[in-house]
N, C-alpha and C. Protein backbone atom coordinates (compact mmCIF):
# COMPACT_ATOMS: atom_id res chain seq x y z
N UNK A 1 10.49 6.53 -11.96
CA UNK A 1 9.98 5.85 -10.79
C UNK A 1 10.59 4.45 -10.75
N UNK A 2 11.01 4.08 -9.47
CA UNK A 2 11.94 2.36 -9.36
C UNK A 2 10.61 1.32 -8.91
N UNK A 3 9.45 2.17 -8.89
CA UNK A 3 8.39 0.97 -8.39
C UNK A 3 7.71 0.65 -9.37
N UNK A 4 7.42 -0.75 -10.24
CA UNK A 4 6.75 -1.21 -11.30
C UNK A 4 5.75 -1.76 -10.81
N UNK A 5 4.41 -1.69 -11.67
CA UNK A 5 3.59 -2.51 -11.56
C UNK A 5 2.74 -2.47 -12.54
N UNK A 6 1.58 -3.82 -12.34
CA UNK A 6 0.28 -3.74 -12.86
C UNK A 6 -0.74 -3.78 -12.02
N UNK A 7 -1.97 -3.16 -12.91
CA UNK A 7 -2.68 -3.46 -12.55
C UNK A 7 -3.97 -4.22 -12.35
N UNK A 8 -5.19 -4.98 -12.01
CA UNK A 8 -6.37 -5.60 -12.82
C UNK A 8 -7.15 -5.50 -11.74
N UNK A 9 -8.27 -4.72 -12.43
CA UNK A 9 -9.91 -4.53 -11.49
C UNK A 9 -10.63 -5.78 -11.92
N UNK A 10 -10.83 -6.57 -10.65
CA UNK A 10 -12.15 -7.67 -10.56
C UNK A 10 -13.12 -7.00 -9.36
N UNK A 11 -14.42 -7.05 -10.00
CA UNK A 11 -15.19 -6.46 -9.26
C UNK A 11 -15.13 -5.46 -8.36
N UNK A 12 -14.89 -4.73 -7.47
CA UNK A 12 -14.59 -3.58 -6.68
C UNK A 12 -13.06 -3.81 -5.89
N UNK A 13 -12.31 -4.42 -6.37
CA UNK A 13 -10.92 -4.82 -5.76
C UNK A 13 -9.94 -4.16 -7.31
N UNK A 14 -9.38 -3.71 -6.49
CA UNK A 14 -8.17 -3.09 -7.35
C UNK A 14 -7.08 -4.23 -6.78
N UNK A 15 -6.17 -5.04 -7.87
CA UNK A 15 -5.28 -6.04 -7.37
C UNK A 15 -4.02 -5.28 -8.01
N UNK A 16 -2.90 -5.18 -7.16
CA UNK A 16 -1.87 -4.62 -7.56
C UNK A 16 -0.42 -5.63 -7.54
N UNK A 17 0.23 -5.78 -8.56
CA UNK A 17 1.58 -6.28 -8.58
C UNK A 17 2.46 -5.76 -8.68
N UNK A 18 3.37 -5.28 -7.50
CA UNK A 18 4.08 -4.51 -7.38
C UNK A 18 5.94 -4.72 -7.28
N UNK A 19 6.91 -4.54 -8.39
CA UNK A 19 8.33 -4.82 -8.09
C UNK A 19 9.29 -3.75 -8.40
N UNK A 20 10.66 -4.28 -8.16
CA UNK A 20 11.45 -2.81 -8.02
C UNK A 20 12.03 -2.23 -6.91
N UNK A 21 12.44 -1.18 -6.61
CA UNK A 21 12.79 -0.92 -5.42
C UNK A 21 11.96 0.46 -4.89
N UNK A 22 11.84 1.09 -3.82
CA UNK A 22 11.68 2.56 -3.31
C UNK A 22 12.76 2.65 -2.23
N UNK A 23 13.03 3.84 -3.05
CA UNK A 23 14.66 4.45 -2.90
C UNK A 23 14.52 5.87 -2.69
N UNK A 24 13.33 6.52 -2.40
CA UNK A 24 12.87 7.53 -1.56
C UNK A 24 11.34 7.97 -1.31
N UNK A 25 11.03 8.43 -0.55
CA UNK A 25 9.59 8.96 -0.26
C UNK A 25 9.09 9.33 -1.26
N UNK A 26 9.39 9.90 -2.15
CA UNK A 26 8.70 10.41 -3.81
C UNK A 26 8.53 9.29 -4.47
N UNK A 27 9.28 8.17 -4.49
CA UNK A 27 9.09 7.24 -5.48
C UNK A 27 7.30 6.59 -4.82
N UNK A 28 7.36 6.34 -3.77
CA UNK A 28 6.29 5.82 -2.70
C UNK A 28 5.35 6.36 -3.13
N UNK A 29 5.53 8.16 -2.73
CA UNK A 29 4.30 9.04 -3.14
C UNK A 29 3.58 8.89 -4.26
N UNK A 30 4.27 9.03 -5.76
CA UNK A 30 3.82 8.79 -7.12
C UNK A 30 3.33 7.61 -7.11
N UNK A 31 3.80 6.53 -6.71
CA UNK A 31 3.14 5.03 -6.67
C UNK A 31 1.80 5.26 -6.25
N UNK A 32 1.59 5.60 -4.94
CA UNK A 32 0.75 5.69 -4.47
C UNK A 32 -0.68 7.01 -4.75
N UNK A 33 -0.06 7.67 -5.70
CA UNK A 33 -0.84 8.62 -6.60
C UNK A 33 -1.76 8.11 -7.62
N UNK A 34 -1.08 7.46 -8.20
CA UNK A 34 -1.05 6.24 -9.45
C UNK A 34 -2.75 5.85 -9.27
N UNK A 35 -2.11 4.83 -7.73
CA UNK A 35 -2.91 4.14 -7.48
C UNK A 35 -4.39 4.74 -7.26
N UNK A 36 -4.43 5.75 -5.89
CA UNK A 36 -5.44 6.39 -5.88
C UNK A 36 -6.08 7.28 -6.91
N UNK A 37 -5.58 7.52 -8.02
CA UNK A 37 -6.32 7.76 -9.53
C UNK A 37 -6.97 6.85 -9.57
N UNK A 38 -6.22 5.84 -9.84
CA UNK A 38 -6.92 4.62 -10.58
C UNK A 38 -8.20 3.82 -9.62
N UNK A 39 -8.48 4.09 -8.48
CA UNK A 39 -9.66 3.56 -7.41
C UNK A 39 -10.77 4.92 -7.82
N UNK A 40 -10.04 5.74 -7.64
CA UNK A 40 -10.97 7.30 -7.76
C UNK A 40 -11.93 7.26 -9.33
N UNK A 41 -11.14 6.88 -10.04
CA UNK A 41 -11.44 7.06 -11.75
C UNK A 41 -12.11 5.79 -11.61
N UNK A 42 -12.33 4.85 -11.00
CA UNK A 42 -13.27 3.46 -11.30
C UNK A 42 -14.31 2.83 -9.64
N UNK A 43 -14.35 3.91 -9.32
CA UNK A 43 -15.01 3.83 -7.97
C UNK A 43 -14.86 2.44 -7.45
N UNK A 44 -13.32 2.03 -6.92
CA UNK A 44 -12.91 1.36 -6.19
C UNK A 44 -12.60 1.43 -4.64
N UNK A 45 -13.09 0.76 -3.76
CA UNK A 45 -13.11 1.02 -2.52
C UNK A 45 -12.21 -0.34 -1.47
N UNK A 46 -11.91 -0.90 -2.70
CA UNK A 46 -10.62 -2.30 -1.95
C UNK A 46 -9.92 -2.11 -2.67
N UNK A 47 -8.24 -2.22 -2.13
CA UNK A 47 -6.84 -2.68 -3.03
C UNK A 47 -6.19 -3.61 -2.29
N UNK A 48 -6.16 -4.58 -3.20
CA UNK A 48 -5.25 -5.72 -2.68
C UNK A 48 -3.71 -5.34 -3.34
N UNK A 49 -2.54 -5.13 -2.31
CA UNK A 49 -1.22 -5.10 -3.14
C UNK A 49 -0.28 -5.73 -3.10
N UNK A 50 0.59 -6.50 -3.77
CA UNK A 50 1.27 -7.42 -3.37
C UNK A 50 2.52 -6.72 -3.55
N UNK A 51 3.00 -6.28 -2.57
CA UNK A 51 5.01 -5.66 -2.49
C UNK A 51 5.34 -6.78 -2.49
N UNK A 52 5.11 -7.90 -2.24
CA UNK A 52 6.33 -8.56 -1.82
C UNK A 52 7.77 -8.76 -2.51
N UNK A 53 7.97 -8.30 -3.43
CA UNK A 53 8.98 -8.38 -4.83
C UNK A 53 9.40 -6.92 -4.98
N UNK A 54 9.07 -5.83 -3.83
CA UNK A 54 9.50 -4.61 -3.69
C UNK A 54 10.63 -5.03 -2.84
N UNK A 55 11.34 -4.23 -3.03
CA UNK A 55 12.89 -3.77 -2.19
C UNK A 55 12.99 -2.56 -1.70
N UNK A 56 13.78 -2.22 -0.82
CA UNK A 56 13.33 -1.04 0.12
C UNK A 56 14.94 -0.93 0.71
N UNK A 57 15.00 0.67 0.68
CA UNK A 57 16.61 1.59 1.22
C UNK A 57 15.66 2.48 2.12
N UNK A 58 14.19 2.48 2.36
CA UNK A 58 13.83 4.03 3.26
C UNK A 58 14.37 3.54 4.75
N UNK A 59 14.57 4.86 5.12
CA UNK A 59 14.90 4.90 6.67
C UNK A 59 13.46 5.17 7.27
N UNK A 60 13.54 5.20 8.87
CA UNK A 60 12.78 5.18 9.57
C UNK A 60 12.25 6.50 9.70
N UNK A 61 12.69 7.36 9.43
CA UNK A 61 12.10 9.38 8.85
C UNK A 61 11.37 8.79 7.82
N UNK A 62 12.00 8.25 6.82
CA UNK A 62 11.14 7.86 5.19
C UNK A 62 10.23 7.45 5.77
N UNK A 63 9.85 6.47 6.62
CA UNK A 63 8.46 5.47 6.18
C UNK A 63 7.71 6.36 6.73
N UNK A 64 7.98 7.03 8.27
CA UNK A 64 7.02 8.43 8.70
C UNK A 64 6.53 9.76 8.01
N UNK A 65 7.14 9.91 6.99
CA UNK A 65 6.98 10.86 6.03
C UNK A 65 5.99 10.03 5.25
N UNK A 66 5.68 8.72 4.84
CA UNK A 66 4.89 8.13 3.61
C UNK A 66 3.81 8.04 4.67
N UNK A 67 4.24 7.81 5.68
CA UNK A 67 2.66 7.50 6.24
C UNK A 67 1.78 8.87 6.48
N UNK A 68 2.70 10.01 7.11
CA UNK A 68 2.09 11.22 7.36
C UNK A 68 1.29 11.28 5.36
N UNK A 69 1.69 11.15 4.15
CA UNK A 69 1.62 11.45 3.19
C UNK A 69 0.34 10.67 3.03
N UNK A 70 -0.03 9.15 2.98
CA UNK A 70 -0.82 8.40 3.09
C UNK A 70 -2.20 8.93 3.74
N UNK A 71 -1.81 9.10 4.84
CA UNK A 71 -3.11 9.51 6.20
C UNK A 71 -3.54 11.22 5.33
N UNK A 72 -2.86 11.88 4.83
CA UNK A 72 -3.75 12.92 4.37
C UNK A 72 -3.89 12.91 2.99
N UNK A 73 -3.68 12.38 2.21
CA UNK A 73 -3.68 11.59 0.64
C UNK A 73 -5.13 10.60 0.29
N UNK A 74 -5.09 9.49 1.63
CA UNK A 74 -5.99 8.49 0.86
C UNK A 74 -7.07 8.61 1.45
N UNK A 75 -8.17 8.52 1.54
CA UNK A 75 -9.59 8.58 1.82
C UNK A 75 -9.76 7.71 2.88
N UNK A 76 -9.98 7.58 3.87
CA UNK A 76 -10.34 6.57 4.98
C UNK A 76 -11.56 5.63 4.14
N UNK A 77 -11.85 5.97 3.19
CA UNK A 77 -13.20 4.82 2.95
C UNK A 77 -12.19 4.15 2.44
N UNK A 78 -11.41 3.99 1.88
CA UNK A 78 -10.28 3.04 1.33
C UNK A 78 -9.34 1.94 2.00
N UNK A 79 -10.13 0.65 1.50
CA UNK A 79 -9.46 -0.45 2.28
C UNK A 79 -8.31 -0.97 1.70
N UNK A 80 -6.97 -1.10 2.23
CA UNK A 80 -6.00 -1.21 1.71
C UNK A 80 -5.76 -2.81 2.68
N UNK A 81 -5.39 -4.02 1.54
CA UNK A 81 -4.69 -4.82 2.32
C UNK A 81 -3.30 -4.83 1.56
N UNK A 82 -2.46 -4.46 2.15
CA UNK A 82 -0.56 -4.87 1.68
C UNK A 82 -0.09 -6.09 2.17
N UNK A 83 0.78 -6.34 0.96
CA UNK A 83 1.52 -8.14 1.51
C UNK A 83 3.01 -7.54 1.13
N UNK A 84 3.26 -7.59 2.26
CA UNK A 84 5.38 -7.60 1.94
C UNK A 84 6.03 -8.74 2.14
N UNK A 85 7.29 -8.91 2.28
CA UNK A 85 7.88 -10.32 1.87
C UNK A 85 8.36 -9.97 3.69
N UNK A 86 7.95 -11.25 4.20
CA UNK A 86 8.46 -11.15 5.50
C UNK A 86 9.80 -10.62 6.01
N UNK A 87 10.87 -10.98 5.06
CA UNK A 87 12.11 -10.57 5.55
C UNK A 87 12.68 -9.21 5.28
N UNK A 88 11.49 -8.52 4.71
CA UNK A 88 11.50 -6.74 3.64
C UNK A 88 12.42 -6.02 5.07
N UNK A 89 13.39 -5.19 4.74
CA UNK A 89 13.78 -4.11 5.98
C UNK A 89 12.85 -3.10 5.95
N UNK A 90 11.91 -2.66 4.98
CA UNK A 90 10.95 -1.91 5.78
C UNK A 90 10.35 -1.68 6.45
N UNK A 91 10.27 -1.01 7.64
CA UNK A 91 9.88 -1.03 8.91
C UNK A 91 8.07 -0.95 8.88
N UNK A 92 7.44 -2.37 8.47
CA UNK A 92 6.10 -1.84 7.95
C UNK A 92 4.92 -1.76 9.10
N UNK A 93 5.53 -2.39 10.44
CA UNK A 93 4.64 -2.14 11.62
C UNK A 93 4.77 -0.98 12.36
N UNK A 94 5.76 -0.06 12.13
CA UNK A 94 5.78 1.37 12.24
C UNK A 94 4.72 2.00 11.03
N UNK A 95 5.02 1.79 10.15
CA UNK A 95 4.13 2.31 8.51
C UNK A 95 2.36 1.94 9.02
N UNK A 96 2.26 0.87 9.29
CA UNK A 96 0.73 0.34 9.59
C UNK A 96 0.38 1.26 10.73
N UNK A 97 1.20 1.42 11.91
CA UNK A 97 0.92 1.95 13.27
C UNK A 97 0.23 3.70 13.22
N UNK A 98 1.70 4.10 12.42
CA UNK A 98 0.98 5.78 11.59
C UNK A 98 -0.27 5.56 11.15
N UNK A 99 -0.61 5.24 9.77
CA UNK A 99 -1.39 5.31 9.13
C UNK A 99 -3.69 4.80 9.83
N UNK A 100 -3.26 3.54 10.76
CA UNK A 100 -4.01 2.96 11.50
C UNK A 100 -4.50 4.03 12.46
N UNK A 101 -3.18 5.17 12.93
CA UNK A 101 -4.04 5.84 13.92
C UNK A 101 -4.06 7.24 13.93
N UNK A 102 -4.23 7.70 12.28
CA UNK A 102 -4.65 8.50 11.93
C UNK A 102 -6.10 7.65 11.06
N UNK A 103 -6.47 6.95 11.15
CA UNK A 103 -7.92 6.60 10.81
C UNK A 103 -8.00 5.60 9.64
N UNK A 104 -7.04 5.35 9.00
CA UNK A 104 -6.90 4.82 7.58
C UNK A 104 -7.20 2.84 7.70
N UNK A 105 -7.86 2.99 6.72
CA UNK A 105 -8.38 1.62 7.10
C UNK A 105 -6.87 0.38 6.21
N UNK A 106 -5.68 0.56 6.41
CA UNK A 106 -4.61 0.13 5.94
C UNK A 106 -4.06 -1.32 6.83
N UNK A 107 -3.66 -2.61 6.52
CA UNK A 107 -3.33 -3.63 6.70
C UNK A 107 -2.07 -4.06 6.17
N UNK A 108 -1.47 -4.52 6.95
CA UNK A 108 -0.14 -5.13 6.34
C UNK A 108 -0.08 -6.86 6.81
N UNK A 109 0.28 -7.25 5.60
CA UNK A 109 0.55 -8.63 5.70
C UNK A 109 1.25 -9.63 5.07
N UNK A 110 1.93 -10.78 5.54
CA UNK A 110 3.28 -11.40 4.91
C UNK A 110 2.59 -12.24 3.91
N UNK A 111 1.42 -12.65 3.75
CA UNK A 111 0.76 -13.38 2.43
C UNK A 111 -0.14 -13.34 2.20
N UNK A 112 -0.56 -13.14 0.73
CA UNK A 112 -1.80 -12.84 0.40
C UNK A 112 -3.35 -13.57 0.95
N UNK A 113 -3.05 -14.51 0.68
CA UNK A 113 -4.95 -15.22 1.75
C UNK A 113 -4.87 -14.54 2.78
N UNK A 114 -4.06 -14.05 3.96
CA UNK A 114 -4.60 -13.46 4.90
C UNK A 114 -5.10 -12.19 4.59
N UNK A 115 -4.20 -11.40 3.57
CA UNK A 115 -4.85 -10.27 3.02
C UNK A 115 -5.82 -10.19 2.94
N UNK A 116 -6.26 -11.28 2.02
CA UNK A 116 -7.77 -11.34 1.06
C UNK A 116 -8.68 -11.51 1.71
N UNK A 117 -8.48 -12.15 2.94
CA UNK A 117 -9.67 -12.37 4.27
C UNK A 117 -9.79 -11.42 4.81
N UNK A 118 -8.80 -10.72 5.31
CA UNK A 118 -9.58 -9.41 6.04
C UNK A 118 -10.48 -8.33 5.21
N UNK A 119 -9.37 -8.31 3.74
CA UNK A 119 -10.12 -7.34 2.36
C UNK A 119 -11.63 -7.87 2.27
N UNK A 120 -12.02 -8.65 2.42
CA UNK A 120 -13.45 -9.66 2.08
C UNK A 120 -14.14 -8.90 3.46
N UNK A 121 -13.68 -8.96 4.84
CA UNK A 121 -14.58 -8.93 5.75
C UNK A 121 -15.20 -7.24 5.73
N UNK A 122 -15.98 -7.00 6.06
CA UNK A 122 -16.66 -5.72 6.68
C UNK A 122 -16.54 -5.37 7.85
């Protein structure tokens, strides 16, 4: 897998640090397997993730394939806020757009405090 990270549970927030590259839809998928173990196995219902230090080759099929994968993968009770690095070529307002309207409570954002504010609100 080209996607590294850690992880650390504070209180019901799963915080993720995420670097490396995704260099196809599988690498994404397993990441994102990972993750939803690890919320499932500690009854976590927020993830804060920080891509921004991810690098990205998917095409615009790729990110529609992760999102179709996402929307039937992650649990709609699952609040996801993402932070990518503003200048990322991943097309992540296509990625948010899928996932948002198949029901998924998923956020994308260029820095973390805005993350953490919406992750906080109800």
């Amino acid at each position: 897998m080209a996607i590294h990270y850690t992880t650390k549970i504070e209180g019901d927030v799963l915080h993720v640090l995420a670097s490396g590259f995704d260099l196809c839809p599988a690498d994404v998928e397993e990441y994102a397997s990972r993750l939803l173990k690890i919320c499932l196995d500690n009854g976590i219902q927020r993830v804060l993730c920080d891509e921004s230090q991810v690098k990205t080759e998917l095409s615009t099929l790729d990110t529609y394939e992760i999102g179709l994968f996402i929307s039937k993968f992650v649990p709609t009770s699952l609040r996801i806020a993402v932070v990518f690095h503003p200048e990322t070529s991943f097309d992540i307002r296509f990625f948010e757009s899928i996932v948002v309207n198949r029901g998924q409570q998923i956020r994308i954002f260029t820095d973390a405090l805005s993350a953490r504010a919406w992750l906080d609100r109800l």
